[in-house]
Protein backbone atom coordinates (compact mmCIF):
# COMPACT_ATOMS: atom_id res chain seq x y z
CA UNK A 1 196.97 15.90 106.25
CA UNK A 2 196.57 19.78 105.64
CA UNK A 3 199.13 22.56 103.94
CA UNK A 4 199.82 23.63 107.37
CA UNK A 5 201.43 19.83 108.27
CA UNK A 6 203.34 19.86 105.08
CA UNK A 7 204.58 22.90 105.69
CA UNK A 8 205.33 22.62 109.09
CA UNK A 9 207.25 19.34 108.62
CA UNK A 10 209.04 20.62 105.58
CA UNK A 11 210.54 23.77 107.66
CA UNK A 12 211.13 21.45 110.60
CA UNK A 13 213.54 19.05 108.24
CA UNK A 14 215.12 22.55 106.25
CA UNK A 15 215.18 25.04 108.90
CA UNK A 16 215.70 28.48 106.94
CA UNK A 17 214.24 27.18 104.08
CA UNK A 18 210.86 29.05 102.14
CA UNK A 19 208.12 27.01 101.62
CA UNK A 20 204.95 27.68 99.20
CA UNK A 21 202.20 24.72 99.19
CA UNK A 22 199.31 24.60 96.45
CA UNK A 23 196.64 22.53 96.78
CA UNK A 24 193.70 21.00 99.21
CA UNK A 25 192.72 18.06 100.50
CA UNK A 26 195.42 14.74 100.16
CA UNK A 27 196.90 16.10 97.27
CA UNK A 28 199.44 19.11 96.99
CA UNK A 29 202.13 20.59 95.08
CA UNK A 30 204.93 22.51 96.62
CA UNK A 31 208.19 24.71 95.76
CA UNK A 32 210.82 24.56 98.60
CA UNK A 33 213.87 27.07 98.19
CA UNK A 34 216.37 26.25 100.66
CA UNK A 35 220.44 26.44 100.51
CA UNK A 36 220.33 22.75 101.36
CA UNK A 37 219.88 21.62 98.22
CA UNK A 38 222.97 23.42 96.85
CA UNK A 39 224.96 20.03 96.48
CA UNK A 40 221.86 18.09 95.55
CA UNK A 41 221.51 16.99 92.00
CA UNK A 42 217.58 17.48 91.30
CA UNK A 43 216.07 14.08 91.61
CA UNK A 44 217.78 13.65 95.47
CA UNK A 45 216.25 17.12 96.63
CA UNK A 46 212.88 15.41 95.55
CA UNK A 47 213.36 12.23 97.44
CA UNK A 48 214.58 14.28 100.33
CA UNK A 49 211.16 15.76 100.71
CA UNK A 50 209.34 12.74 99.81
CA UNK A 51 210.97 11.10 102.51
CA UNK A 52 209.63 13.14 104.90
CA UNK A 53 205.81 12.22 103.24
CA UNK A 54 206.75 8.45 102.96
CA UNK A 55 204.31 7.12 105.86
CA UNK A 56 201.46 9.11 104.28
CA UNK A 57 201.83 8.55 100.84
CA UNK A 58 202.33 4.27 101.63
CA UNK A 59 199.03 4.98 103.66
CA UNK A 60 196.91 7.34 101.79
CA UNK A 61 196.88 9.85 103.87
CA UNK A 62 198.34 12.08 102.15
CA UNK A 63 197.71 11.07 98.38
CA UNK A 64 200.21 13.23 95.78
CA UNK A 65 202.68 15.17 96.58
CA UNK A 66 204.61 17.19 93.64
CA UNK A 67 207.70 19.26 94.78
CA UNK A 68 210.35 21.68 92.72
CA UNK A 69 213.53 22.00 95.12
CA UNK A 70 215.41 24.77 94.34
CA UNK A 71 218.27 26.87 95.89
CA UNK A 72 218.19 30.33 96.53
CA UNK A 73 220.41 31.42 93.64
CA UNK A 74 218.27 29.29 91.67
CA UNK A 75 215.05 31.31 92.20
CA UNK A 76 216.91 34.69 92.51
CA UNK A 77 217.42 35.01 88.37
CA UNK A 78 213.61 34.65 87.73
CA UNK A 79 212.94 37.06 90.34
CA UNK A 80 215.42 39.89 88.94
CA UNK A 81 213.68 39.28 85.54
CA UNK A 82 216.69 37.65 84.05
CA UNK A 83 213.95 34.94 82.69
CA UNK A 84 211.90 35.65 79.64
CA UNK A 85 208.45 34.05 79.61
CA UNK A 86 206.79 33.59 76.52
CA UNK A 87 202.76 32.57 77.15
CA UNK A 88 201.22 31.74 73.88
């Protein structure tokens, strides 16, 4: 499985939703922002995309999958610089 599948599948599921996928090979890591999750305590919007992976995960096909689910007005602060980040 390739970024484009994951991708692909993820916007299918969340239509609207902004998808950035790191990674190669069986493993990837991706951030999904989409007003879906806006009801979604943290751990569900995981296992919602996870679901979507379970098939190739059981079969190896697709071998780690890391995701941060976040909402729109859950990005938008960072982006406005309303975060601080401290690198040390």
């Amino acid at each position: 499985m390739d970024a484009i599948e994951v991708q692909n599948r993820i916007k299918t599921e969340l239509r609207g939703s902004h998808v950035i996928i790191n990674g190669a090979d069986c493993s990837f890591s991706v951030q999904v922002i989409s007003q879906a999750f806006a009801d979604m305590r943290p751990v569900l919007r995981q296992q919602k995309i996870l679901q979507l992976f379970s098939n190739e995960l059981s079969t190896g096909e697709l071998h780690a999958l890391t995701v941060d689910a976040r909402t729109p007005l859950e990005v938008a602060p960072a982006q406005q610089g309303g975060l601080t980040t401290l690198t040390v």
